[in-house]
C-alpha atoms as a PDB file:
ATOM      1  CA  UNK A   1       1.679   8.816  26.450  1.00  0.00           C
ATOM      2  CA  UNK A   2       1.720   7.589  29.949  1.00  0.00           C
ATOM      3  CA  UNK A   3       1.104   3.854  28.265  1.00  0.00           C
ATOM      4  CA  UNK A   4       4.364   4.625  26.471  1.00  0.00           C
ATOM      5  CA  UNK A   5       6.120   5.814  29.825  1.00  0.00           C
ATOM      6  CA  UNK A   6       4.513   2.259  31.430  1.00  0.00           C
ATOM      7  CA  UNK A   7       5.754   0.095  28.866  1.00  0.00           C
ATOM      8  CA  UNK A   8       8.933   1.602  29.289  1.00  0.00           C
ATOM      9  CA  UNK A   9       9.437   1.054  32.868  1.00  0.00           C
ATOM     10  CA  UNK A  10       7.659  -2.626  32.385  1.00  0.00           C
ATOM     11  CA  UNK A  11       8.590  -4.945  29.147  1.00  0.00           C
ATOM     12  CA  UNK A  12       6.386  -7.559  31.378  1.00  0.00           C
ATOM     13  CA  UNK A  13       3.171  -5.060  30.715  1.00  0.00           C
ATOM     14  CA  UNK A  14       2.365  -6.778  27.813  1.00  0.00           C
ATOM     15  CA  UNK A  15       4.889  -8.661  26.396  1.00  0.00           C
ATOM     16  CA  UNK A  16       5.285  -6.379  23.406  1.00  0.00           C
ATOM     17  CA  UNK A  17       8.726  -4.837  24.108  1.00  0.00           C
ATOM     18  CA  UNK A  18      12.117  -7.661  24.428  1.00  0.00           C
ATOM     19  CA  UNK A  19      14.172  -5.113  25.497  1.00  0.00           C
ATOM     20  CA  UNK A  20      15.456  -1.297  26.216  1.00  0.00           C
ATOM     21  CA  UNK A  21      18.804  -2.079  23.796  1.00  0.00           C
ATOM     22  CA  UNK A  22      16.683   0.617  20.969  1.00  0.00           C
ATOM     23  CA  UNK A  23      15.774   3.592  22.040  1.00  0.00           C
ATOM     24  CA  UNK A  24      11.624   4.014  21.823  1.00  0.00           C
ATOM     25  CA  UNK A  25      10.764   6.447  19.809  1.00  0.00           C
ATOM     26  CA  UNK A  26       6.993   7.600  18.882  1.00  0.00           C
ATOM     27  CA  UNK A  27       5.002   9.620  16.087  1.00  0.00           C
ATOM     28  CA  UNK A  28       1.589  10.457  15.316  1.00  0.00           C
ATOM     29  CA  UNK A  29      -0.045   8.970  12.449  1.00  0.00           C
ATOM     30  CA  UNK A  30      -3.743   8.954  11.034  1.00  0.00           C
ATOM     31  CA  UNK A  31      -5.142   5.760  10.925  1.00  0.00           C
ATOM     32  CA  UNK A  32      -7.600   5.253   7.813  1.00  0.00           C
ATOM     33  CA  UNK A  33     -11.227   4.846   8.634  1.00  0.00           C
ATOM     34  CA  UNK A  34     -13.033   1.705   8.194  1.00  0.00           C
ATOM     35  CA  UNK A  35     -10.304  -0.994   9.713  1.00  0.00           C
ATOM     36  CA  UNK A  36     -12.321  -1.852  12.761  1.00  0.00           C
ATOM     37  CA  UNK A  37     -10.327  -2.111  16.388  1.00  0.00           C
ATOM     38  CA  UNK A  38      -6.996  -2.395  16.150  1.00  0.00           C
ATOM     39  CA  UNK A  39      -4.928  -3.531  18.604  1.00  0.00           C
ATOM     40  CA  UNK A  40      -1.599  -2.911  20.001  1.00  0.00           C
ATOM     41  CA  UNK A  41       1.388  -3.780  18.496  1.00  0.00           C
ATOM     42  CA  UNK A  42      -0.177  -3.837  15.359  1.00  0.00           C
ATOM     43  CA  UNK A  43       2.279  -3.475  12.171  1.00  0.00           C
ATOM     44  CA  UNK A  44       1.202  -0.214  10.014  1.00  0.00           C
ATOM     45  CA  UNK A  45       1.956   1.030   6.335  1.00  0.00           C
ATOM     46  CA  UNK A  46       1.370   4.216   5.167  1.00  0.00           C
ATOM     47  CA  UNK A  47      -0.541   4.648   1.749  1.00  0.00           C
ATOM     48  CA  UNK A  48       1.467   6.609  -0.579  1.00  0.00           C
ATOM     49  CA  UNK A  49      -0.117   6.039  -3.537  1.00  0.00           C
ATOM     50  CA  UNK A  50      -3.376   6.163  -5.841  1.00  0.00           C
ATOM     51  CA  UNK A  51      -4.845   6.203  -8.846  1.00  0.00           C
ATOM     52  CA  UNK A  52      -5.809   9.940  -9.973  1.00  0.00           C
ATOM     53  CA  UNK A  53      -8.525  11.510 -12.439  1.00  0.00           C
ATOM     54  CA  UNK A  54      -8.491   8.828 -16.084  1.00  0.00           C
ATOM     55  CA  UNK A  55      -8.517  11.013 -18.647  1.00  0.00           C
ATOM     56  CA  UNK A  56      -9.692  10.036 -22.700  1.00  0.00           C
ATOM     57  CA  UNK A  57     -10.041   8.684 -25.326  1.00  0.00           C
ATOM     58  CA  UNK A  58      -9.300  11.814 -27.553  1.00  0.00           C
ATOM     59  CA  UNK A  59     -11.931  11.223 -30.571  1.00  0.00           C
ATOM     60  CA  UNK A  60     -13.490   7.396 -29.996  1.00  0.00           C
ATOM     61  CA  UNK A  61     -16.266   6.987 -27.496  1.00  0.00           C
ATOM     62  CA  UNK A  62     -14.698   3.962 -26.242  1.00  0.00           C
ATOM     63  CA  UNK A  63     -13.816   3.209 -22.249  1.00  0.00           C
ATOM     64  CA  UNK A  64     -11.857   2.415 -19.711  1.00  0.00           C
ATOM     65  CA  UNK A  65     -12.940   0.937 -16.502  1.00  0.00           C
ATOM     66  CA  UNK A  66     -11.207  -1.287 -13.392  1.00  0.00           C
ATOM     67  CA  UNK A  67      -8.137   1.203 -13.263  1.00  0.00           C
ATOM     68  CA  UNK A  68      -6.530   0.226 -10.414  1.00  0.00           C
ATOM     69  CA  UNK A  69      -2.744   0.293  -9.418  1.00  0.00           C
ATOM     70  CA  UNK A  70      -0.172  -2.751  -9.566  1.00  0.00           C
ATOM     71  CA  UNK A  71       2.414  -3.592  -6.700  1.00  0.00           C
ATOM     72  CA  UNK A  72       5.153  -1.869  -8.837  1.00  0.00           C
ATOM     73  CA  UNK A  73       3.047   1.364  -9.800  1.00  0.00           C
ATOM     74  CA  UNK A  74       5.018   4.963 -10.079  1.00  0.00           C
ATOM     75  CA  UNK A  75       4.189   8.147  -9.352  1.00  0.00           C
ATOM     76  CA  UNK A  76       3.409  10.076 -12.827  1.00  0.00           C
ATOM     77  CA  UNK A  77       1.545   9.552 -15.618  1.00  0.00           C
ATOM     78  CA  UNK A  78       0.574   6.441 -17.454  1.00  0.00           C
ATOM     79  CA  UNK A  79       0.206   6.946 -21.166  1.00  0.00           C
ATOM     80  CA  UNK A  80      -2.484   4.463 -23.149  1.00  0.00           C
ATOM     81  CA  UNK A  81      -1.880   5.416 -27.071  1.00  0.00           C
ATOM     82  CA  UNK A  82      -3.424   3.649 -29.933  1.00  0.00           C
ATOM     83  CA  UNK A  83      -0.983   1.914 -32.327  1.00  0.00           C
ATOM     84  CA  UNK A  84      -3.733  -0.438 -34.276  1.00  0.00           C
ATOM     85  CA  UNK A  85      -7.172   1.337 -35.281  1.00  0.00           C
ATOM     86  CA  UNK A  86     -10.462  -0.706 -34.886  1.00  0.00           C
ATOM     87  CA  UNK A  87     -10.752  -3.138 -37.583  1.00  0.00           C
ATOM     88  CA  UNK A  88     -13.527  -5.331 -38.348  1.00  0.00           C
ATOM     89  CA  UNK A  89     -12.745  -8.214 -36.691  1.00  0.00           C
ATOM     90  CA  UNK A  90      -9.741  -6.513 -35.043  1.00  0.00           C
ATOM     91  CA  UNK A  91      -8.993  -5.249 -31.627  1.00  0.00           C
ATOM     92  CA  UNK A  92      -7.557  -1.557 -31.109  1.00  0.00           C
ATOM     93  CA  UNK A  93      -4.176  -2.197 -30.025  1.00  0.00           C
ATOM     94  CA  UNK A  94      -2.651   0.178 -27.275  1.00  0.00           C
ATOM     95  CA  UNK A  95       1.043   1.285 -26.423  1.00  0.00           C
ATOM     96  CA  UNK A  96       1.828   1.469 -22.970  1.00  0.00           C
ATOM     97  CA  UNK A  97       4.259   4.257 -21.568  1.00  0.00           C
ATOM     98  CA  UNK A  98       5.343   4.430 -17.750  1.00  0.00           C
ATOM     99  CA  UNK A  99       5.981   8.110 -16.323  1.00  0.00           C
ATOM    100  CA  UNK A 100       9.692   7.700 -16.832  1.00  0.00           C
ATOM    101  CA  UNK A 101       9.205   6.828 -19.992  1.00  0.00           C
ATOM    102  CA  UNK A 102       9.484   3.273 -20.298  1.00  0.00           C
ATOM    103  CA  UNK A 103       7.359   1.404 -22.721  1.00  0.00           C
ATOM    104  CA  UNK A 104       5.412  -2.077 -21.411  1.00  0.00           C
ATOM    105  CA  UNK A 105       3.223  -4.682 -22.723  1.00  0.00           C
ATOM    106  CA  UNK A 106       1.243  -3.581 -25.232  1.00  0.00           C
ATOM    107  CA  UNK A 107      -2.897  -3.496 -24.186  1.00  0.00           C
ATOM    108  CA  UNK A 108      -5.377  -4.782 -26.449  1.00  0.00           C
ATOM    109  CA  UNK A 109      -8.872  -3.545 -26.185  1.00  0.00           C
ATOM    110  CA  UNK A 110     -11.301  -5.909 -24.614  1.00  0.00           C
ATOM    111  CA  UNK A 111      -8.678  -7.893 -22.811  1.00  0.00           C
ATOM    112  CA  UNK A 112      -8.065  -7.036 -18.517  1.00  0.00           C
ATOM    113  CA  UNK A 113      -4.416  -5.625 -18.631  1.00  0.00           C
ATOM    114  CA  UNK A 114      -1.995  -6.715 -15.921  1.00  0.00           C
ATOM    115  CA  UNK A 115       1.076  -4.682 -14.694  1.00  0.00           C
ATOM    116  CA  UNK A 116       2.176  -1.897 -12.931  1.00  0.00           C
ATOM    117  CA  UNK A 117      -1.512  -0.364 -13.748  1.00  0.00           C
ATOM    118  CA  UNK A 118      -4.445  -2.710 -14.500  1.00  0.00           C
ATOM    119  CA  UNK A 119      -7.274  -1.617 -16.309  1.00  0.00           C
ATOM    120  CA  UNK A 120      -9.589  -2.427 -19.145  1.00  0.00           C
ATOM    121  CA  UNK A 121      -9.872  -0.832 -22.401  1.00  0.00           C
ATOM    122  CA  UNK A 122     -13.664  -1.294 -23.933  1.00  0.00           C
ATOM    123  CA  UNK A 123     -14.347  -0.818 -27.954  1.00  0.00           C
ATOM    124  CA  UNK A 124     -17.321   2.396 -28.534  1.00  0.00           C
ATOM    125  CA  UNK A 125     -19.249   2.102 -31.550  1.00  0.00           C
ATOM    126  CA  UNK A 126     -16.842   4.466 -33.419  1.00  0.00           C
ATOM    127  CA  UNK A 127     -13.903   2.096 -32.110  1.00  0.00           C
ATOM    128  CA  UNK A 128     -10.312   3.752 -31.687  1.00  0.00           C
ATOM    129  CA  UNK A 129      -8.250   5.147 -34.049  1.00  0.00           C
ATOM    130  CA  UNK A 130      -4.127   6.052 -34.601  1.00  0.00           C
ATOM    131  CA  UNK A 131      -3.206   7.982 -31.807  1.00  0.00           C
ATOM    132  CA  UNK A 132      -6.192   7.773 -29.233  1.00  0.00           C
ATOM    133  CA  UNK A 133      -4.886   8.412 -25.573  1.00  0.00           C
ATOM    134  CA  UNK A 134      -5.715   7.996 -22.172  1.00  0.00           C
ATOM    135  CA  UNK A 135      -4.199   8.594 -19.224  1.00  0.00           C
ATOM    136  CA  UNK A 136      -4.053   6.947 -15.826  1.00  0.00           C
ATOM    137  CA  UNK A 137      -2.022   9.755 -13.375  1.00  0.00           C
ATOM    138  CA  UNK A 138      -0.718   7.872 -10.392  1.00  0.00           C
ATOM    139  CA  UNK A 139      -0.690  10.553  -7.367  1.00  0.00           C
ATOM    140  CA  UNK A 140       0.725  10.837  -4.124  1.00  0.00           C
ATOM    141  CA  UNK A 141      -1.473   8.479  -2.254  1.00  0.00           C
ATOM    142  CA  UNK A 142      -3.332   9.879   1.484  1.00  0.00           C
ATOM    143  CA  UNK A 143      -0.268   9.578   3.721  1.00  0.00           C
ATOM    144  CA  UNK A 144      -2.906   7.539   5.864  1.00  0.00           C
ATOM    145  CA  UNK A 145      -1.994   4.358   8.007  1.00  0.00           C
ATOM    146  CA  UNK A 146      -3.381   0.887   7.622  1.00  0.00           C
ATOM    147  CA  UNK A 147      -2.652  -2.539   8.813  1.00  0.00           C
ATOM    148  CA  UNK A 148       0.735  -3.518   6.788  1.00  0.00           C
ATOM    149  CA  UNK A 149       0.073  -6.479   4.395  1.00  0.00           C
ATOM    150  CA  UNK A 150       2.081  -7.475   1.375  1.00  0.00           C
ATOM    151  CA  UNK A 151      -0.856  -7.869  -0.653  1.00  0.00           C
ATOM    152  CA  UNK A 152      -1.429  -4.418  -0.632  1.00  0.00           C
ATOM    153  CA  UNK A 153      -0.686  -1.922  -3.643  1.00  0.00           C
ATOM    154  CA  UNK A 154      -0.864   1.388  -2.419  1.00  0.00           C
ATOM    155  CA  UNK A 155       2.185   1.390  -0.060  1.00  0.00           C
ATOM    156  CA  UNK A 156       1.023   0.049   2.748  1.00  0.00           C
ATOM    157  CA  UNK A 157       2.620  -3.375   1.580  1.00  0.00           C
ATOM    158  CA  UNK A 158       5.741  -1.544   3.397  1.00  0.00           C
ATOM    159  CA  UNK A 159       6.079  -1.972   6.641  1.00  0.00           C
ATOM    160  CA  UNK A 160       6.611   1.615   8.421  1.00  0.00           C
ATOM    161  CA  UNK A 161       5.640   1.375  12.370  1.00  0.00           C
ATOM    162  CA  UNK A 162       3.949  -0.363  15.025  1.00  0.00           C
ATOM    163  CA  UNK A 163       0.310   0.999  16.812  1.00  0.00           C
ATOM    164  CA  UNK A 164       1.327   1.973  20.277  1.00  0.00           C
ATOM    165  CA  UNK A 165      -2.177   1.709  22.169  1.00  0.00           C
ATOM    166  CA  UNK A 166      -5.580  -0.222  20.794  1.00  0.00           C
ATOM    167  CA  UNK A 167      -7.850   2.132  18.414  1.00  0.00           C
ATOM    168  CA  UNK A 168     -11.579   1.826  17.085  1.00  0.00           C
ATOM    169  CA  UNK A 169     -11.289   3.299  13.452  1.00  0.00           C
ATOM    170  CA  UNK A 170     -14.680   1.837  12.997  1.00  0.00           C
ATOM    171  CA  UNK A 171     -16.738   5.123  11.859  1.00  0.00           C
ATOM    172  CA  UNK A 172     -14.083   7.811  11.271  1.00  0.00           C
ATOM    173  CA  UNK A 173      -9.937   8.044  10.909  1.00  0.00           C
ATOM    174  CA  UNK A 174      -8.397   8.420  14.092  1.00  0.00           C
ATOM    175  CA  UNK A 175      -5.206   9.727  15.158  1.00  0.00           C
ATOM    176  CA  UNK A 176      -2.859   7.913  16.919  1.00  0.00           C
ATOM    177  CA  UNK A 177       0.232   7.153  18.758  1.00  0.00           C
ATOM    178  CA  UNK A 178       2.880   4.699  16.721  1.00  0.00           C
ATOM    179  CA  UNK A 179       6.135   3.125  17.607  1.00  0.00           C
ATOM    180  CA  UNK A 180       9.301   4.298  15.175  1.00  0.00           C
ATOM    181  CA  UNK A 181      11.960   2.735  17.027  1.00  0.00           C
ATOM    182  CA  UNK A 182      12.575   0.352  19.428  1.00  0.00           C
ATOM    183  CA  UNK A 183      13.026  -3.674  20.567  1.00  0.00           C
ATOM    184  CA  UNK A 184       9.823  -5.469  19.862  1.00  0.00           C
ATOM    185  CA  UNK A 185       9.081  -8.978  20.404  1.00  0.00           C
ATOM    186  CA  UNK A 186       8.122 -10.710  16.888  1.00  0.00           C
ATOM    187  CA  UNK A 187       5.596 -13.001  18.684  1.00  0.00           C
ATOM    188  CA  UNK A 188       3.514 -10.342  19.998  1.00  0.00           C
ATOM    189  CA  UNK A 189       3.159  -8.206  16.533  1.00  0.00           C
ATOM    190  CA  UNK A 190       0.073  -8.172  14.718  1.00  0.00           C
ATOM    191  CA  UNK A 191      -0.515  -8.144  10.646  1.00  0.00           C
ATOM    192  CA  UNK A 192      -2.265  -8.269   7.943  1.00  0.00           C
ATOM    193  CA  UNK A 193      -3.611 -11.203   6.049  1.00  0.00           C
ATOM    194  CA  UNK A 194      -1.211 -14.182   6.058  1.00  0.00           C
ATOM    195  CA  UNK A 195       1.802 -11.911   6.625  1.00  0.00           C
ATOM    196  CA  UNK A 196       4.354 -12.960   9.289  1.00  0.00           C
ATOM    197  CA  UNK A 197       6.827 -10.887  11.179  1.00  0.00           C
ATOM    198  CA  UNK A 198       9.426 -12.959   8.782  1.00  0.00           C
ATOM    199  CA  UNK A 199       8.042 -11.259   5.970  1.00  0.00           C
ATOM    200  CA  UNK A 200       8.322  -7.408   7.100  1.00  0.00           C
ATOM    201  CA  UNK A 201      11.624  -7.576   9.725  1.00  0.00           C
ATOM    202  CA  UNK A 202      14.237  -6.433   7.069  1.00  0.00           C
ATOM    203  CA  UNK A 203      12.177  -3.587   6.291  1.00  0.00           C
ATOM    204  CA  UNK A 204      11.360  -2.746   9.881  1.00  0.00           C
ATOM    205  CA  UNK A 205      15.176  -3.128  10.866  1.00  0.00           C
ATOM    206  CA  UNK A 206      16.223  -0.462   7.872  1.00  0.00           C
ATOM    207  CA  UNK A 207      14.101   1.860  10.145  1.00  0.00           C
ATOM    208  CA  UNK A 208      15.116   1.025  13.312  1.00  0.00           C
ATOM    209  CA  UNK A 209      12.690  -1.198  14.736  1.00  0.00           C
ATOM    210  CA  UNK A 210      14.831  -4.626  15.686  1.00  0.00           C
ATOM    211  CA  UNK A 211      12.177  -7.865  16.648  1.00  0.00           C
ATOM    212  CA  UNK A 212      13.463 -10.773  18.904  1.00  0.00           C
ATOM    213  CA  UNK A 213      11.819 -13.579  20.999  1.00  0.00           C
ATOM    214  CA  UNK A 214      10.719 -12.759  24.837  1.00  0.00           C
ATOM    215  CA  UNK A 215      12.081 -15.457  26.523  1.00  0.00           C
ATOM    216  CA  UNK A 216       9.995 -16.394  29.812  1.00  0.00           C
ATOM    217  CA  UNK A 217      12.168 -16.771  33.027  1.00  0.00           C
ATOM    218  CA  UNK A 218      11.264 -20.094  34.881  1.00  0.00           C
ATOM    219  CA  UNK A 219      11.550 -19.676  38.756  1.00  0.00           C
ATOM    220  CA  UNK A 220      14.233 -21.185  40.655  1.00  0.00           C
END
């Protein structure tokens, strides 16, 4: 805490702070394993969701492999149900049910699938008949931190704070010290992939976090 109390005293410290209009406020937050060194002033998202356990086919011994979630996933269960048996030359046909209920493209076996879940139904021997289910549950997701980029899926597209001191989650997660609230100057964040601050400063503002330009005094 005592780099908190520094950068407090000093915006000049490192350039990350463009004023004391925003109160600085801090949390603790577990940074996921396997990013590398981060540095300060690096823009985190919190994963808050993932896919859970598949579950089917009720009576065919087909598959389903590359489940993985979509940028506008929900929480709940995805419902895979057979509309079109296995025909010979015919592809099993597959309704497609969101947790609240709302019905989406239709998958056909053997083809990827591409929307809020992505997966990809494969024919058994038996193929698939009237009614078959699976059943992709998306769960609450670690509650972890990672570096915020938009082409995430699991939530840490969103930006939610900024890393208050460098951290090495190279081996193991770490727990850490993260800005809530506060004046930051855009220049000196860090993020993901291409991302710019432009991208992520309407979300950070909704939260409190406000980003300007440090403006460099020239002496007199």
């Amino acid at each position: 805490m005592a780099n908190l109390v520094q950068n407090i005293d000093s915006f000049a410290y490192d350039n990350l702070f463009a004023g004391h209009e925003i109160p600085v406020l801090t949390k603790g937050v577990t940074l996921e394993a396997g990013q590398g060194k981060l540095v300060r002033g690096t823009v985190l998202g919190k994963v808050t969701k993932a896919v859970g356990t598949v579950t089917g086919p009720d009576t065919a011994n087909g598959t389903i492999s590359a489940v993985t979630l979509g940028k506008s996933a929900k929480i709940g269960t995805y419902s895979l149900v057979c509309t079109t048996a296995t025909d010979i030359g015919v592809a099993a046909v597959f309704k497609v049910v969101d947790p609240d209920g709302m019905i989406l493209n239709d998958a056909v076996a053997g083809t990827a699938y591409v929307g809020p879940i992505n997966f990809t139904i494969t024919e058994g021997t038996s193929g698939f008949a009237i009614d078959d289910t699976f059943t992709i549950p998306v769960i609450e997701g670690s509650g972890k931190y990672k570096v915020v980029n938009s082409a995430n899926v699991d939530g840490s597209q969103i930006a939610d704070c900024i890393l208050a001191d460098d951290t090495d989650t190279s081996s193991s997660d770490v727990t850490a010290v993260a800005y809530k609230t506060g004046y930051f100057n855009r220049n000196a964040l860090v993020f993901g992939g291409t991302d710019t601050a432009d991208i992520h400063e309407h979300t950070l503002r909704t939260l409190g976090i406000f980003l300007s330009e440090n403006v460099k005094l020239v002496e007199a």
